[in-house]
N, C-alpha and C. Protein backbone atom coordinates (compact mmCIF):
# COMPACT_ATOMS: atom_id res chain seq x y z
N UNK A 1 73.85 86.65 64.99
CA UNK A 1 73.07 87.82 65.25
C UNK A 1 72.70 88.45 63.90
N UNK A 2 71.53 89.20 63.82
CA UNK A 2 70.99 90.16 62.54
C UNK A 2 70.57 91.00 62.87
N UNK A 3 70.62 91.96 61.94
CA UNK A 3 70.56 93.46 62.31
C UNK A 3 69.33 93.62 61.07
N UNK A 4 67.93 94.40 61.70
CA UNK A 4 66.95 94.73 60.23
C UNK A 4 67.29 95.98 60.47
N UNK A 5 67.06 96.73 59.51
CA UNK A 5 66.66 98.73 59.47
C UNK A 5 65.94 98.58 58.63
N UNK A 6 65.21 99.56 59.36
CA UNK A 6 63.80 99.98 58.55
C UNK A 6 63.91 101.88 58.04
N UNK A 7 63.85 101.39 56.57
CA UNK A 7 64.30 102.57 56.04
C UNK A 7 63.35 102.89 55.08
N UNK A 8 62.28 103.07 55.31
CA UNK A 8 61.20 103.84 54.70
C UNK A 8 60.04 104.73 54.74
N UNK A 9 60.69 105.26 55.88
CA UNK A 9 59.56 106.12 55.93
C UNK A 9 59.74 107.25 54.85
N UNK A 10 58.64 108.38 54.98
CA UNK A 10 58.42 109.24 53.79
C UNK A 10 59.15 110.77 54.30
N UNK A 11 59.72 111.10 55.24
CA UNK A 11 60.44 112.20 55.48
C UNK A 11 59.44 113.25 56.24
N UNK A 12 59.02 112.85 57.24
CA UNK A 12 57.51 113.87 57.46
C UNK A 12 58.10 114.41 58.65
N UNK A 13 58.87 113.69 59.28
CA UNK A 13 59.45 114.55 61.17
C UNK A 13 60.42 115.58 61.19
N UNK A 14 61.42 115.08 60.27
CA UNK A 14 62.09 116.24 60.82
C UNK A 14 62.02 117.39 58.99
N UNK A 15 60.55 117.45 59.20
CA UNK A 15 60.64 119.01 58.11
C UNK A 15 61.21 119.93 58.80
N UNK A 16 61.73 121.03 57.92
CA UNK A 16 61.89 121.09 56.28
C UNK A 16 62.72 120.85 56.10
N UNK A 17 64.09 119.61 56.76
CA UNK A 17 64.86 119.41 56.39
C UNK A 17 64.79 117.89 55.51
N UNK A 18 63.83 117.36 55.63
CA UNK A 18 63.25 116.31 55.16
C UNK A 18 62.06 116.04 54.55
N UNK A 19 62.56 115.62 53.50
CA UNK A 19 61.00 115.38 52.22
C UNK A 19 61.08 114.27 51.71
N UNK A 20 60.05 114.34 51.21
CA UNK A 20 59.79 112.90 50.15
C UNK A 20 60.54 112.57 49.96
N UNK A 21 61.15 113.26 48.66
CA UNK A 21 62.24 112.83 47.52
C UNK A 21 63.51 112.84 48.27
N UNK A 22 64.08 112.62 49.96
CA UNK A 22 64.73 113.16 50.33
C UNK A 22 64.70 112.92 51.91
N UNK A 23 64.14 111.92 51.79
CA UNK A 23 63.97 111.66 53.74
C UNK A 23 64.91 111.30 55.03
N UNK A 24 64.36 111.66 55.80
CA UNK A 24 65.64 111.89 57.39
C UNK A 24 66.62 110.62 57.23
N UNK A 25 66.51 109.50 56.41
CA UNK A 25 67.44 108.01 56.07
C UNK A 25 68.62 108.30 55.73
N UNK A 26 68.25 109.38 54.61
CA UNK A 26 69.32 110.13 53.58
C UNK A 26 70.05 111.28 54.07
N UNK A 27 69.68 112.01 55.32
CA UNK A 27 70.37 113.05 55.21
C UNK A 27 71.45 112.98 56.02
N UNK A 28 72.40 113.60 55.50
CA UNK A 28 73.65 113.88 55.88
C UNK A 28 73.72 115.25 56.66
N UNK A 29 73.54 114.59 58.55
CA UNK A 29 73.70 115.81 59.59
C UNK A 29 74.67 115.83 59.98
N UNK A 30 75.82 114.48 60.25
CA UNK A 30 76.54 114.30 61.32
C UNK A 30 77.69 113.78 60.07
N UNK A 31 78.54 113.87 60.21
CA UNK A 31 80.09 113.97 59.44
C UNK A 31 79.84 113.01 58.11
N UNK A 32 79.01 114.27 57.31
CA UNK A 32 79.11 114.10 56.05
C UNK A 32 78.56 112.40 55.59
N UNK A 33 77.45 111.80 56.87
CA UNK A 33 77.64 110.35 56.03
C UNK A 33 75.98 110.71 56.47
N UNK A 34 74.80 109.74 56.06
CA UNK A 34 73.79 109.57 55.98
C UNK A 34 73.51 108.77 57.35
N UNK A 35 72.22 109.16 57.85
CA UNK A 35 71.72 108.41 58.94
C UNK A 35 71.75 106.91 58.66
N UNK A 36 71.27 106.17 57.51
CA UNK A 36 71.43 105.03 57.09
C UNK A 36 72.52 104.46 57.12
N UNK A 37 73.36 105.15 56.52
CA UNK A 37 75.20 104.58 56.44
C UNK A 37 75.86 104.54 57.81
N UNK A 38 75.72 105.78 58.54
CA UNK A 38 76.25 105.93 60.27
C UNK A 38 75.04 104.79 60.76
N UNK A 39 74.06 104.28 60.97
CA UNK A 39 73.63 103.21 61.21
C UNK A 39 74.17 101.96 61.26
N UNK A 40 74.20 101.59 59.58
CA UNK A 40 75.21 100.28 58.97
C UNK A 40 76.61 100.38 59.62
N UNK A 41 77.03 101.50 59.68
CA UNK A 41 78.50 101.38 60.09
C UNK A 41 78.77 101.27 61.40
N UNK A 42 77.88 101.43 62.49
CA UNK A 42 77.87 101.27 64.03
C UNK A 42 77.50 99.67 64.26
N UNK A 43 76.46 99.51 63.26
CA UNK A 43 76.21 97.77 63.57
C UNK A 43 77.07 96.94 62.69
N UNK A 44 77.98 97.10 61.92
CA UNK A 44 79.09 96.26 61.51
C UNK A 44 79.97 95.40 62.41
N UNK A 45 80.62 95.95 63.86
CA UNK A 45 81.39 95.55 64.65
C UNK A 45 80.58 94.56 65.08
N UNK A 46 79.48 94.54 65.00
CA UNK A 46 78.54 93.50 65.99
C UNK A 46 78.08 92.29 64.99
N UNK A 47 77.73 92.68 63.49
CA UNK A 47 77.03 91.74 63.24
C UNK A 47 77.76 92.13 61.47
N UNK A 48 77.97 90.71 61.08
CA UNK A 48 78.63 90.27 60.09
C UNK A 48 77.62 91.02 58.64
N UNK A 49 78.02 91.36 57.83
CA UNK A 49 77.49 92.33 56.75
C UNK A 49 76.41 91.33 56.09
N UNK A 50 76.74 90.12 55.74
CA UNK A 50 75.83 88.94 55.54
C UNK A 50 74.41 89.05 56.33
N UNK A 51 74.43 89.61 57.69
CA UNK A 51 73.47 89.59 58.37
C UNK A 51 72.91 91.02 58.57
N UNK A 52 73.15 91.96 58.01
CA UNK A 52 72.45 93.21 57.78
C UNK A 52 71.13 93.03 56.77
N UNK A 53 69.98 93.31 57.05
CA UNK A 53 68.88 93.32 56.40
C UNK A 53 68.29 95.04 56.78
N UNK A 54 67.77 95.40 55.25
CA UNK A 54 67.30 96.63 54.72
C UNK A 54 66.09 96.70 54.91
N UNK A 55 65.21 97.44 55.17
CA UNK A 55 63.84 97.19 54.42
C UNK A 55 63.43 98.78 54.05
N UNK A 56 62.95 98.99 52.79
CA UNK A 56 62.52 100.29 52.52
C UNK A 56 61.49 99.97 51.36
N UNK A 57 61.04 101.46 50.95
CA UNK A 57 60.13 101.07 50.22
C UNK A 57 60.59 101.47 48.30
N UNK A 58 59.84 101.06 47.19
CA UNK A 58 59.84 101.11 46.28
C UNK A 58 60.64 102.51 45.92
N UNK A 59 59.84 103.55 46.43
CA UNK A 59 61.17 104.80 45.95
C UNK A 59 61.96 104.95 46.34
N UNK A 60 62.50 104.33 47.44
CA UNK A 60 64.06 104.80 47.41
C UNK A 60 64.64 103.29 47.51
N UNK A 61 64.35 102.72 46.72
CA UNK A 61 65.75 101.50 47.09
C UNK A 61 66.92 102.01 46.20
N UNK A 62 66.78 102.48 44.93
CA UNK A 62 67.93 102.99 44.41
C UNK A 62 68.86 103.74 45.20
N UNK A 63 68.70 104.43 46.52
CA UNK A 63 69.25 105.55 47.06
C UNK A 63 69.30 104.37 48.01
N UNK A 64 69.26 103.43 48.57
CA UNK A 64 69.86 102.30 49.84
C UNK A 64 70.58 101.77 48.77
N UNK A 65 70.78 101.50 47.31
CA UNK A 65 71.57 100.84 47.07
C UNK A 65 72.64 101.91 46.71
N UNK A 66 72.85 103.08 46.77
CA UNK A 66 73.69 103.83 46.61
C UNK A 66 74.48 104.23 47.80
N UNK A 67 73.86 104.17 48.78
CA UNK A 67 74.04 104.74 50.04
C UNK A 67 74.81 103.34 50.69
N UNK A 68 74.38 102.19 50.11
CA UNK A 68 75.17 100.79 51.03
C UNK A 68 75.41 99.72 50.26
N UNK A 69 76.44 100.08 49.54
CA UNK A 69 77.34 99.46 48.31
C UNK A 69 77.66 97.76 48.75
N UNK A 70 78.02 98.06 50.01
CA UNK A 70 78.80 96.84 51.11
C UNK A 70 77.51 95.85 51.39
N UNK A 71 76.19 96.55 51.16
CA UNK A 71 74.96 95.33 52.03
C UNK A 71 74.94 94.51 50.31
N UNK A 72 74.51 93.23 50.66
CA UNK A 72 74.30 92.88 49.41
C UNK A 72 72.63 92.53 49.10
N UNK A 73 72.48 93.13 47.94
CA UNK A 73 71.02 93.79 47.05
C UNK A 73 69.93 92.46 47.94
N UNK A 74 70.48 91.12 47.95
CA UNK A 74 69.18 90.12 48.32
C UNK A 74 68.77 90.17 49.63
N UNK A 75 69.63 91.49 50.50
CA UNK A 75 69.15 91.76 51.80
C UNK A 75 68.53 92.67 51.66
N UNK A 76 68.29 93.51 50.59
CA UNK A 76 67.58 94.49 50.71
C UNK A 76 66.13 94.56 49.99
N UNK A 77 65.18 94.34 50.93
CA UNK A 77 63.62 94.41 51.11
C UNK A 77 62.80 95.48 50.18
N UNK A 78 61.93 95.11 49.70
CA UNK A 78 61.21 96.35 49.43
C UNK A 78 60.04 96.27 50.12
N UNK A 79 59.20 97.09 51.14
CA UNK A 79 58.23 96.93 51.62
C UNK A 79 56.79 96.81 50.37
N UNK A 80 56.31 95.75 51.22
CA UNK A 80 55.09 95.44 49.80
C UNK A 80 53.78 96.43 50.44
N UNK A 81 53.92 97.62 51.54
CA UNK A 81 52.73 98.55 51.84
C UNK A 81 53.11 99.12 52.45
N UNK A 82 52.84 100.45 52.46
CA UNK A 82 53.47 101.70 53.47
C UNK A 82 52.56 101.38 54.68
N UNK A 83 53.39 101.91 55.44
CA UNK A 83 52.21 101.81 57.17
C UNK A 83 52.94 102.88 57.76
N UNK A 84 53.01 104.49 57.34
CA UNK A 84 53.37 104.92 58.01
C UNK A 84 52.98 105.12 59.53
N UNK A 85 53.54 105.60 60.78
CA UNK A 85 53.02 105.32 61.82
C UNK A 85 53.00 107.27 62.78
N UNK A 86 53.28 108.05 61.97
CA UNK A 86 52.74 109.07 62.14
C UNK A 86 51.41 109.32 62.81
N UNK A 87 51.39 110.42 63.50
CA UNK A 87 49.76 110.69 63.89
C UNK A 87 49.03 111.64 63.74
């Protein structure tokens, strides 16, 4: 089994708690851990860390690689075009 997350959008839904530099992936609502990390850490029991795949875009991969120490870097994607899907 594999698990993708898609972790790039630009922070536009849940303003003003979410921005650019700073989007709903990253924030820490629910016990101090990041939507991204409480993600990774719910699909661990299911699917082997080998099989976790990232995908985000150019500005924040530094902050997925900070945020998920445990995924390893050649799973993690950089999207080659934004498509946000906003309306």
């Amino acid at each position: 089994m594999y698990a993708l997350i898609l972790a790039g959008g630009k922070g536009t839904r849940l303003y003003p708690l979410s921005r650019s530099k700073n989007p709903k992936q990253f924030l820490k609502v629910i016990n101090n851990k990041s939507f991204l990390r409480n993600t990774v850490d719910r699909i661990k029991p299911l699917v082997s860390k080998e099989n976790i795949y990232v995908v985000t875009n150019k500005e924040y991969i530094d902050k997925v690689y900070e945020e998920l120490p445990d995924v390893e870097k050649k799973n993690i994607f950089i999207e080659p075009e934004n498509k946000e899907t906003s309306c």
